[in-house]
PDB file of N, CA and C in Angstrom:
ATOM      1  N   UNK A   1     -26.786  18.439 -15.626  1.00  0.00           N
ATOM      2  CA  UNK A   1     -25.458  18.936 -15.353  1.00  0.00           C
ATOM      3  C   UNK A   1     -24.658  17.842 -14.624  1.00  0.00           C
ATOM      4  N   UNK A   2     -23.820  17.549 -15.306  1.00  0.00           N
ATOM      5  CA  UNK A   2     -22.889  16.660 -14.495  1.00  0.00           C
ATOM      6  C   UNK A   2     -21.100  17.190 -13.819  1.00  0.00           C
ATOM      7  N   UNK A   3     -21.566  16.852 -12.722  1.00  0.00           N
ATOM      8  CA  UNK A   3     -20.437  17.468 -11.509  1.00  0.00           C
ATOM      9  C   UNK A   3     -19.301  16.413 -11.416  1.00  0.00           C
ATOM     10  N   UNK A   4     -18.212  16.963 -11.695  1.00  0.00           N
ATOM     11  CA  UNK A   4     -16.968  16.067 -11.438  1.00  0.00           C
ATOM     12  C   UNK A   4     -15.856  16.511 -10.507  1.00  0.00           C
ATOM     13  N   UNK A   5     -15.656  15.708  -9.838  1.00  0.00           N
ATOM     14  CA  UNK A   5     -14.295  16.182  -8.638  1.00  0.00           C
ATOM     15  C   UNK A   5     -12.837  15.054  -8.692  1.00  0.00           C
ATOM     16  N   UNK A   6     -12.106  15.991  -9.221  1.00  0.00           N
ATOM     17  CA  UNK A   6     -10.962  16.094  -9.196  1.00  0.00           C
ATOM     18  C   UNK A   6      -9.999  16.187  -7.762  1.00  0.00           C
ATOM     19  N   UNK A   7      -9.320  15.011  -7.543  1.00  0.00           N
ATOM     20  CA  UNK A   7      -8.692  15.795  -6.326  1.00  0.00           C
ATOM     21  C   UNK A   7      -7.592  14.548  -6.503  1.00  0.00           C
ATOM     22  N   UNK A   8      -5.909  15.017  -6.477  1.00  0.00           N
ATOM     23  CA  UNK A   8      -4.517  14.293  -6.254  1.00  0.00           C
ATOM     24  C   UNK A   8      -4.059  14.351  -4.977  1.00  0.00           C
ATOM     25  N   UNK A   9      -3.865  13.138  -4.498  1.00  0.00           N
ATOM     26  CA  UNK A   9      -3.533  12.992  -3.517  1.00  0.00           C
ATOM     27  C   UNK A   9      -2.209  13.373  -3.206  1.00  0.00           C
ATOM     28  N   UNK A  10      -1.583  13.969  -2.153  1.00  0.00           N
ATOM     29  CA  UNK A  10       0.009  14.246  -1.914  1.00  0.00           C
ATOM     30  C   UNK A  10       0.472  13.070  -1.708  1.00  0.00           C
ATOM     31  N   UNK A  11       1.737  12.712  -2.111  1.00  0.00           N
ATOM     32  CA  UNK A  11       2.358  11.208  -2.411  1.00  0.00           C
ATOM     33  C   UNK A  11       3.083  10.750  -1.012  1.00  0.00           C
ATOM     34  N   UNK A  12       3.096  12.067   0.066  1.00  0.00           N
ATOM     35  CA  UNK A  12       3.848  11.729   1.033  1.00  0.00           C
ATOM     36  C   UNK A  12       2.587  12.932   2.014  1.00  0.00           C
ATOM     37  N   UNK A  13       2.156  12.303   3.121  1.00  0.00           N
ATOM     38  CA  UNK A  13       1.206  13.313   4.015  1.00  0.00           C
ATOM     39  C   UNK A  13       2.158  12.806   5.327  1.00  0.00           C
ATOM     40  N   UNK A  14       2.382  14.006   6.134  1.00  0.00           N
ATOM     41  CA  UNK A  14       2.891  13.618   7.606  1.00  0.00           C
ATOM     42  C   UNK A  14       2.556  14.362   8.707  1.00  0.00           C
ATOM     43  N   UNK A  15       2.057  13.417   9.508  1.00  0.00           N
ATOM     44  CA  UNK A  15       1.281  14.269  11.035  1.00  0.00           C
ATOM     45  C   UNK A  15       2.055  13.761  12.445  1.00  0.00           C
ATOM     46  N   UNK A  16       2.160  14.403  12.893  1.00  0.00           N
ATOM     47  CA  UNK A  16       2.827  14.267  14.193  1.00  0.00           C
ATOM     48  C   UNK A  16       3.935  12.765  13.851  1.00  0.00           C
ATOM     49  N   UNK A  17       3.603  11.924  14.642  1.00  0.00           N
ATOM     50  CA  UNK A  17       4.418  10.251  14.473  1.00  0.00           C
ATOM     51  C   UNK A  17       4.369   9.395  13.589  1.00  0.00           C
ATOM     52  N   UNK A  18       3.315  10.039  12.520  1.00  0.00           N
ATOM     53  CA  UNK A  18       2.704   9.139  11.602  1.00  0.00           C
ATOM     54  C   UNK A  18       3.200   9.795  10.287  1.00  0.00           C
ATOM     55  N   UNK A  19       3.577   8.770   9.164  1.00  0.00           N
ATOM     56  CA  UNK A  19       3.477   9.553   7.806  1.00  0.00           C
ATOM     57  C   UNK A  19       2.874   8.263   6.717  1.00  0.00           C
ATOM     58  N   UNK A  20       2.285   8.480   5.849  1.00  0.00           N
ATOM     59  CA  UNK A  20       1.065   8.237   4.653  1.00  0.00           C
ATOM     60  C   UNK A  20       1.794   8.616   3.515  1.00  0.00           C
ATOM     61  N   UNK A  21       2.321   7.460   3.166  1.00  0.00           N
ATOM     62  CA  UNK A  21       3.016   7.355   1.495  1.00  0.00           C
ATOM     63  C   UNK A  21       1.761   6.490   0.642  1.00  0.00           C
ATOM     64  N   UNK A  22       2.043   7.338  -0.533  1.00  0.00           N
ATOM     65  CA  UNK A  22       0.731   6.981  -1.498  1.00  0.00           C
ATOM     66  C   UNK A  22       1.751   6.329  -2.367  1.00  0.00           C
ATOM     67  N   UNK A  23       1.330   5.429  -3.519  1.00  0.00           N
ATOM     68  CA  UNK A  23       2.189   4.826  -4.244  1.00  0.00           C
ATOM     69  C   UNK A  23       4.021   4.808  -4.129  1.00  0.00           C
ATOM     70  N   UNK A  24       4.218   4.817  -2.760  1.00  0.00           N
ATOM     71  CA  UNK A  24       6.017   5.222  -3.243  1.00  0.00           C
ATOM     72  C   UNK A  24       6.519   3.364  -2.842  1.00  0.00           C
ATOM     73  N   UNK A  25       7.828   3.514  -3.524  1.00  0.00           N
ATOM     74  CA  UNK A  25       7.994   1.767  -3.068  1.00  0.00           C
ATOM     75  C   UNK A  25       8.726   1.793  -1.644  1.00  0.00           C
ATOM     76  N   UNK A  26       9.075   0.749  -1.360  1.00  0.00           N
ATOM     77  CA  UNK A  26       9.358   0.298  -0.525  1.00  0.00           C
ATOM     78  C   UNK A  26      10.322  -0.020  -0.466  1.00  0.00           C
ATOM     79  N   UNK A  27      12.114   0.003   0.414  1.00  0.00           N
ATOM     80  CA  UNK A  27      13.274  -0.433  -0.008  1.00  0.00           C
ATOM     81  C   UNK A  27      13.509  -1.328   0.716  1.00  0.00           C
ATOM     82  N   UNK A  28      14.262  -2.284   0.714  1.00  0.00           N
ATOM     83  CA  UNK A  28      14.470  -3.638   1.657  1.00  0.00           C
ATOM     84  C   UNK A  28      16.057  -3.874   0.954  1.00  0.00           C
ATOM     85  N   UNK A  29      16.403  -4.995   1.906  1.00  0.00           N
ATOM     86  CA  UNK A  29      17.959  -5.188   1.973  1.00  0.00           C
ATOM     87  C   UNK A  29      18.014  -5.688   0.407  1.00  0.00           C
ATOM     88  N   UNK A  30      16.823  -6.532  -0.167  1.00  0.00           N
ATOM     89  CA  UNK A  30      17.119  -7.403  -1.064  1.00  0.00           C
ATOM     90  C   UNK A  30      16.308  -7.156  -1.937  1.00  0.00           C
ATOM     91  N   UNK A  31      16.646  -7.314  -3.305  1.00  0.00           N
ATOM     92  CA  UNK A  31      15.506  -7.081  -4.946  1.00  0.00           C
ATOM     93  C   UNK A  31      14.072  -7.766  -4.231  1.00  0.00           C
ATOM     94  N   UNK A  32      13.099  -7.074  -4.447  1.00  0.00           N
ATOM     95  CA  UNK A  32      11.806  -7.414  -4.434  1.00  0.00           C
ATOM     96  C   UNK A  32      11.461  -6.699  -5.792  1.00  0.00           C
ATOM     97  N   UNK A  33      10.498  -7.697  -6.174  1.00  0.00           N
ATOM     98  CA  UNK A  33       9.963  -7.034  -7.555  1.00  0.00           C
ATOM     99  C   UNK A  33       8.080  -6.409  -7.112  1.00  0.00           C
ATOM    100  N   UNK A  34       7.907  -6.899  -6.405  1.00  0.00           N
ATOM    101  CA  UNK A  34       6.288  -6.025  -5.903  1.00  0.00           C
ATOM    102  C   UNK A  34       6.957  -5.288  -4.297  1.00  0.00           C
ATOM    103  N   UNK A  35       7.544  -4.203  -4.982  1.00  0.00           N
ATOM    104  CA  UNK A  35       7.678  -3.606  -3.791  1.00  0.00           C
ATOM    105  C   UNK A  35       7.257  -2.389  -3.703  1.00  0.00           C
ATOM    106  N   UNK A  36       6.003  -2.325  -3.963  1.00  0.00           N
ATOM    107  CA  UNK A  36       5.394  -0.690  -4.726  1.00  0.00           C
ATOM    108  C   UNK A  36       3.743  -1.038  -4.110  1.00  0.00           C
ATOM    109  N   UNK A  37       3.148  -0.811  -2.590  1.00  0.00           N
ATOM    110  CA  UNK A  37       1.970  -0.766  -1.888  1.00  0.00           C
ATOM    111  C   UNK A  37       1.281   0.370  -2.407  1.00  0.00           C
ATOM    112  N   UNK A  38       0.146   0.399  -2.418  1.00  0.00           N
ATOM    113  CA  UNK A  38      -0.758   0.884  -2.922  1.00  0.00           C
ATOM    114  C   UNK A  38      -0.584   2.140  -1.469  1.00  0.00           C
ATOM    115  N   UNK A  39      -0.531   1.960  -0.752  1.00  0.00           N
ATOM    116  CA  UNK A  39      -0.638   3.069   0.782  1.00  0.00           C
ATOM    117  C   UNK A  39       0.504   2.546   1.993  1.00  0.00           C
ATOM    118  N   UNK A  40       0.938   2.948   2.503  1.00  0.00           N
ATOM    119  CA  UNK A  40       2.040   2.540   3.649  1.00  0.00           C
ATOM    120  C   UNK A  40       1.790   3.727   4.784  1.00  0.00           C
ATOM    121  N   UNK A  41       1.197   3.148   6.041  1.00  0.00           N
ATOM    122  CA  UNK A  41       1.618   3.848   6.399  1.00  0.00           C
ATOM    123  C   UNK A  41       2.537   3.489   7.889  1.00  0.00           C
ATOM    124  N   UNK A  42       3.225   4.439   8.143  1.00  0.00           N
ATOM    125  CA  UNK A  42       4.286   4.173   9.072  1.00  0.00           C
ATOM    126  C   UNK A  42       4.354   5.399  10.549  1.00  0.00           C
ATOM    127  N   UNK A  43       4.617   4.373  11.522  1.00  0.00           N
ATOM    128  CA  UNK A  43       4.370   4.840  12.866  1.00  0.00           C
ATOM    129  C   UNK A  43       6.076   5.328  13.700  1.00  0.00           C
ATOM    130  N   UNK A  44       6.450   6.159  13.557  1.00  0.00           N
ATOM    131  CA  UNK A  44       7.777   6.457  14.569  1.00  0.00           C
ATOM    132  C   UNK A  44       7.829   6.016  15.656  1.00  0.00           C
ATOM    133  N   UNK A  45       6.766   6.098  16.194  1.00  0.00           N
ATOM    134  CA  UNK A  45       6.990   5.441  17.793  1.00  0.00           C
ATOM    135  C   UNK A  45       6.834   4.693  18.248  1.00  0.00           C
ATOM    136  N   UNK A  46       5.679   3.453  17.516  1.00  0.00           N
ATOM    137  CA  UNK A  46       5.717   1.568  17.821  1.00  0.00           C
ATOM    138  C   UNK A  46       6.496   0.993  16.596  1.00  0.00           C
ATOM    139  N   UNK A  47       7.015   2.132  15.341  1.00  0.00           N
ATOM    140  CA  UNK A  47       8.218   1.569  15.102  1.00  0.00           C
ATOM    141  C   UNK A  47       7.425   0.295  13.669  1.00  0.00           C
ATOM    142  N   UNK A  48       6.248   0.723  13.569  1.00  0.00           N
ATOM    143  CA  UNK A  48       5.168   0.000  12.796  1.00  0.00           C
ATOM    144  C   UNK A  48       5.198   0.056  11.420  1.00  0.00           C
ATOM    145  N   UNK A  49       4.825  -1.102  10.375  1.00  0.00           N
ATOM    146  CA  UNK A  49       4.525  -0.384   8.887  1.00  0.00           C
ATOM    147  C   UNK A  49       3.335  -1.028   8.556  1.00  0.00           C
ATOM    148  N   UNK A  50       2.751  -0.007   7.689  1.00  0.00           N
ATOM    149  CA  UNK A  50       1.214  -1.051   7.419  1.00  0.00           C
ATOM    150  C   UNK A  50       1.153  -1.237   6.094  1.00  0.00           C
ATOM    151  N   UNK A  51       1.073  -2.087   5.319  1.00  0.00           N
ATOM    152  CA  UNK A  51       0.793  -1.630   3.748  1.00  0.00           C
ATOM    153  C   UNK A  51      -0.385  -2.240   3.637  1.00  0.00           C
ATOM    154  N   UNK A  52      -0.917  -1.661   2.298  1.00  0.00           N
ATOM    155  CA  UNK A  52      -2.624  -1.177   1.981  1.00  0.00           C
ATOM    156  C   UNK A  52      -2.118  -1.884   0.700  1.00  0.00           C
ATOM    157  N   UNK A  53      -3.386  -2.590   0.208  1.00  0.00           N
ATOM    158  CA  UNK A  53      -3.044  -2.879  -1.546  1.00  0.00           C
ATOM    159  C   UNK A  53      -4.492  -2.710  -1.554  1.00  0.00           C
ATOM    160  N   UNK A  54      -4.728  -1.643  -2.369  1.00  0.00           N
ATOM    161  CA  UNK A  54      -6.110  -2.110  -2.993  1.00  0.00           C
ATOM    162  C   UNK A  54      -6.668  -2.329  -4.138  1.00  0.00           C
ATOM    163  N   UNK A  55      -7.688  -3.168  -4.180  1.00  0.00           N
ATOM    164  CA  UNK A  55      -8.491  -3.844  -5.814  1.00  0.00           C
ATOM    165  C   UNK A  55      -9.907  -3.558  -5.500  1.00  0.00           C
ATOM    166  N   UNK A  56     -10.511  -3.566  -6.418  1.00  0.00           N
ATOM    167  CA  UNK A  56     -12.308  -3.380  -6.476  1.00  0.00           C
ATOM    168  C   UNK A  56     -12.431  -4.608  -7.571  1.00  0.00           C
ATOM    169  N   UNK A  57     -12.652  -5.825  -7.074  1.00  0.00           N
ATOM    170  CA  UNK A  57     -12.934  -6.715  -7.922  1.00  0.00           C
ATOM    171  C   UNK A  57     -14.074  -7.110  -8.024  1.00  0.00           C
ATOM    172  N   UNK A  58     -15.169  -7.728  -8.946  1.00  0.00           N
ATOM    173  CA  UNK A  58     -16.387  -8.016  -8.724  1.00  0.00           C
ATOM    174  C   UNK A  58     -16.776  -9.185  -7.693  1.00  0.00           C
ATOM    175  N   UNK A  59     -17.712  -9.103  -7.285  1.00  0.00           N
ATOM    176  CA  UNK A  59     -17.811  -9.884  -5.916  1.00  0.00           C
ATOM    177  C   UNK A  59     -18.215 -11.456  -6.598  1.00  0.00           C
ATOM    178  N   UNK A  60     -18.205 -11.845  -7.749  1.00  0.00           N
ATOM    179  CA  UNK A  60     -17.518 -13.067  -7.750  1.00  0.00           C
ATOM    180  C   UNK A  60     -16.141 -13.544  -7.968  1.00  0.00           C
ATOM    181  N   UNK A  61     -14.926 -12.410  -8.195  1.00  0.00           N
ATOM    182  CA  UNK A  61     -13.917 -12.646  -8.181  1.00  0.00           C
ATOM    183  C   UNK A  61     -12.887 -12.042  -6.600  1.00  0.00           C
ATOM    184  N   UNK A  62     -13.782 -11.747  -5.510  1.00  0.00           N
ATOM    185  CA  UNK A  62     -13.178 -10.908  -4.679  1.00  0.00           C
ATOM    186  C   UNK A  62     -12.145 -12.549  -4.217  1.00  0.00           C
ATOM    187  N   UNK A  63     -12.437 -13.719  -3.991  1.00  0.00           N
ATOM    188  CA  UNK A  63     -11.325 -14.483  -3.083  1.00  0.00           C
ATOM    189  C   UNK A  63     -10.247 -14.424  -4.352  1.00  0.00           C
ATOM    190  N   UNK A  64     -10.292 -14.798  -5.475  1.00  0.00           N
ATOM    191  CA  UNK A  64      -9.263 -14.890  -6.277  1.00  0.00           C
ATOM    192  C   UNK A  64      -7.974 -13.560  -6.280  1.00  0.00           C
ATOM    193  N   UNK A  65      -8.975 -12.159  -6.005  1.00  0.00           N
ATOM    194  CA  UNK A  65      -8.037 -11.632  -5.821  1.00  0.00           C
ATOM    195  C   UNK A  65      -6.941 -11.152  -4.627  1.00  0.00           C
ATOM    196  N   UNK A  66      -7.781 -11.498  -3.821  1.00  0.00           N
ATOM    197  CA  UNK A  66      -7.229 -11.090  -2.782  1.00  0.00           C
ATOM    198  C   UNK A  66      -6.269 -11.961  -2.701  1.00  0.00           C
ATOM    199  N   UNK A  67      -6.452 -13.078  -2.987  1.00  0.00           N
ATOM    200  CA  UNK A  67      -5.725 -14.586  -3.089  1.00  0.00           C
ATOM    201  C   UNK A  67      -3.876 -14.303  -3.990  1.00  0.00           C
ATOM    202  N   UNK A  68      -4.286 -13.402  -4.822  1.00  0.00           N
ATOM    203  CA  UNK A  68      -3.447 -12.693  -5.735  1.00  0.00           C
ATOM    204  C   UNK A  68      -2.647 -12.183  -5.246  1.00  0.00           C
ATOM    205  N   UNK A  69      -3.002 -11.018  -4.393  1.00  0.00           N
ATOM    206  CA  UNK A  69      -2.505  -9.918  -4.254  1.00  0.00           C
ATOM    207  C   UNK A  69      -1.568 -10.182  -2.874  1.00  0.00           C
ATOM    208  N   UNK A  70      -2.348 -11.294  -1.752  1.00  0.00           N
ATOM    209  CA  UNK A  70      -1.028 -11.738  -1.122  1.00  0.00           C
ATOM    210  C   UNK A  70      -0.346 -12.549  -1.320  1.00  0.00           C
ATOM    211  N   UNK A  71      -0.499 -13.403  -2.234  1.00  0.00           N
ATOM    212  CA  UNK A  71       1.082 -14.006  -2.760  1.00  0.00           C
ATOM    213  C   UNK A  71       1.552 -13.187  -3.744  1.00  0.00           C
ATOM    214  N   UNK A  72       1.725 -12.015  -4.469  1.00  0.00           N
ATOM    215  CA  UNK A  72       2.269 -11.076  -4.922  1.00  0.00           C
ATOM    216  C   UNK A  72       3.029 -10.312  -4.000  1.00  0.00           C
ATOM    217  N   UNK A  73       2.669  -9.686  -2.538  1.00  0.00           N
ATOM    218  CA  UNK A  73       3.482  -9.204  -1.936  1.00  0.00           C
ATOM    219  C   UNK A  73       3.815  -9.977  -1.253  1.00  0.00           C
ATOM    220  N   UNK A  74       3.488 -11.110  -0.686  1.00  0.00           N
ATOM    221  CA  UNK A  74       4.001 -11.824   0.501  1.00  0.00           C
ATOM    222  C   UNK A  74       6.109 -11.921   0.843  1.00  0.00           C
ATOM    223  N   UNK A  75       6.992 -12.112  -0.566  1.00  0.00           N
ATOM    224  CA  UNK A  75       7.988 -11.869  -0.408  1.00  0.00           C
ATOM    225  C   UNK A  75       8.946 -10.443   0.379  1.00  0.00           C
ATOM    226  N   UNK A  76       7.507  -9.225   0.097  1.00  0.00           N
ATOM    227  CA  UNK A  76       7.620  -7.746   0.118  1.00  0.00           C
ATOM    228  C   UNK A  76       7.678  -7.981   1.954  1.00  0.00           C
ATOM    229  N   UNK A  77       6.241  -8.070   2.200  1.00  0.00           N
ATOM    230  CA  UNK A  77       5.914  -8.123   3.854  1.00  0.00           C
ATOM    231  C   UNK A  77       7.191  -9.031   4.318  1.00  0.00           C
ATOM    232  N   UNK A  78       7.873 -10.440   4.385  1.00  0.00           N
ATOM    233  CA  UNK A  78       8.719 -11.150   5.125  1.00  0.00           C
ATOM    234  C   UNK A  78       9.771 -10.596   5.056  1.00  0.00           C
ATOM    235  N   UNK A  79       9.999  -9.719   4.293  1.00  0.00           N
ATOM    236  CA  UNK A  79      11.580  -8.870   4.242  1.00  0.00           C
ATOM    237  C   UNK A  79      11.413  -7.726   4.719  1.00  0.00           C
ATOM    238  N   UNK A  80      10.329  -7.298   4.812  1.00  0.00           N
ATOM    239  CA  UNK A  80      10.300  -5.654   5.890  1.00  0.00           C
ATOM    240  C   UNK A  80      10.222  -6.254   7.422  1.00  0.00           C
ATOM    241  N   UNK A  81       9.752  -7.427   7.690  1.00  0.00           N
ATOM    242  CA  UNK A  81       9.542  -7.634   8.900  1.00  0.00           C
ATOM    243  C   UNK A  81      10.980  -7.922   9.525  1.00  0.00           C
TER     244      UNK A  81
END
Protein backbone atom coordinates (compact mmCIF):
# COMPACT_ATOMS: atom_id res chain seq x y z
CA UNK A 1 0.00 0.00 0.00
CA UNK A 2 1.39 3.14 -0.86
CA UNK A 3 0.54 6.34 1.28
CA UNK A 4 0.64 9.76 -0.25
CA UNK A 5 0.30 13.24 1.42
CA UNK A 6 -0.90 15.98 -0.15
CA UNK A 7 -0.71 19.22 1.55
CA UNK A 8 -0.76 23.29 -0.23
CA UNK A 9 0.75 25.56 1.40
CA UNK A 10 -1.21 29.07 2.14
CA UNK A 11 0.61 31.63 -0.11
CA UNK A 12 0.47 34.24 2.63
CA UNK A 13 0.67 32.76 6.65
CA UNK A 14 0.69 35.64 9.39
CA UNK A 15 1.49 35.47 13.15
CA UNK A 16 1.74 38.12 15.44
CA UNK A 17 4.90 40.55 13.75
CA UNK A 18 5.79 38.12 11.37
CA UNK A 19 4.23 37.16 7.93
CA UNK A 20 5.48 34.04 5.45
CA UNK A 21 4.83 34.67 1.74
CA UNK A 22 5.23 31.52 -0.31
CA UNK A 23 6.01 32.17 -3.95
CA UNK A 24 4.58 35.88 -4.13
CA UNK A 25 7.08 38.48 -5.83
CA UNK A 26 8.56 41.05 -4.54
CA UNK A 27 8.00 44.89 -5.58
CA UNK A 28 10.91 47.36 -5.63
CA UNK A 29 11.19 50.92 -7.00
CA UNK A 30 12.75 49.44 -10.20
CA UNK A 31 12.06 46.36 -13.00
CA UNK A 32 13.76 43.37 -11.50
CA UNK A 33 13.28 40.38 -13.53
CA UNK A 34 14.03 37.57 -10.56
CA UNK A 35 11.88 39.12 -8.28
CA UNK A 36 9.79 36.06 -7.34
CA UNK A 37 11.73 34.20 -3.80
CA UNK A 38 10.92 30.99 -3.26
CA UNK A 39 9.80 32.12 0.74
CA UNK A 40 10.06 35.77 2.23
CA UNK A 41 9.69 36.23 5.25
CA UNK A 42 9.13 39.60 6.88
CA UNK A 43 9.43 41.07 10.43
CA UNK A 44 7.21 44.42 11.43
CA UNK A 45 9.19 45.27 14.15
CA UNK A 46 13.14 45.02 13.20
CA UNK A 47 11.62 46.13 10.02
CA UNK A 48 13.53 42.84 8.39
CA UNK A 49 13.14 40.77 5.01
CA UNK A 50 14.52 37.39 4.53
CA UNK A 51 14.30 35.65 1.22
CA UNK A 52 14.63 31.81 0.90
CA UNK A 53 15.45 30.38 -2.67
CA UNK A 54 15.46 26.90 -2.71
CA UNK A 55 17.16 24.04 -5.06
CA UNK A 56 17.89 20.29 -4.28
CA UNK A 57 20.77 19.89 -6.54
CA UNK A 58 22.94 16.80 -6.62
CA UNK A 59 25.81 17.11 -4.37
CA UNK A 60 28.15 17.34 -7.21
CA UNK A 61 26.42 20.26 -8.57
CA UNK A 62 25.45 21.95 -5.10
CA UNK A 63 28.45 25.04 -5.56
CA UNK A 64 27.32 25.66 -9.16
CA UNK A 65 24.06 26.19 -7.98
CA UNK A 66 24.03 28.02 -5.37
CA UNK A 67 26.61 30.02 -7.36
CA UNK A 68 23.47 30.53 -9.73
CA UNK A 69 20.99 31.34 -7.73
CA UNK A 70 22.90 34.33 -6.09
CA UNK A 71 23.83 36.04 -9.00
CA UNK A 72 20.23 35.55 -10.23
CA UNK A 73 18.85 37.42 -7.32
CA UNK A 74 21.64 39.47 -6.28
CA UNK A 75 20.09 42.63 -8.34
CA UNK A 76 16.61 41.59 -6.30
CA UNK A 77 18.45 41.69 -2.61
CA UNK A 78 20.54 45.37 -3.45
CA UNK A 79 17.27 47.03 -4.31
CA UNK A 80 15.20 45.84 -1.32
CA UNK A 81 17.99 46.85 0.87
Amino acid sequence: MVHTHTHTAKSVHEQEDVTVLWNQAVHSDREVTANMPNITIKTEREKTRILMYVAIPADRNFMQVEAAKKLKYESLCIDIQ
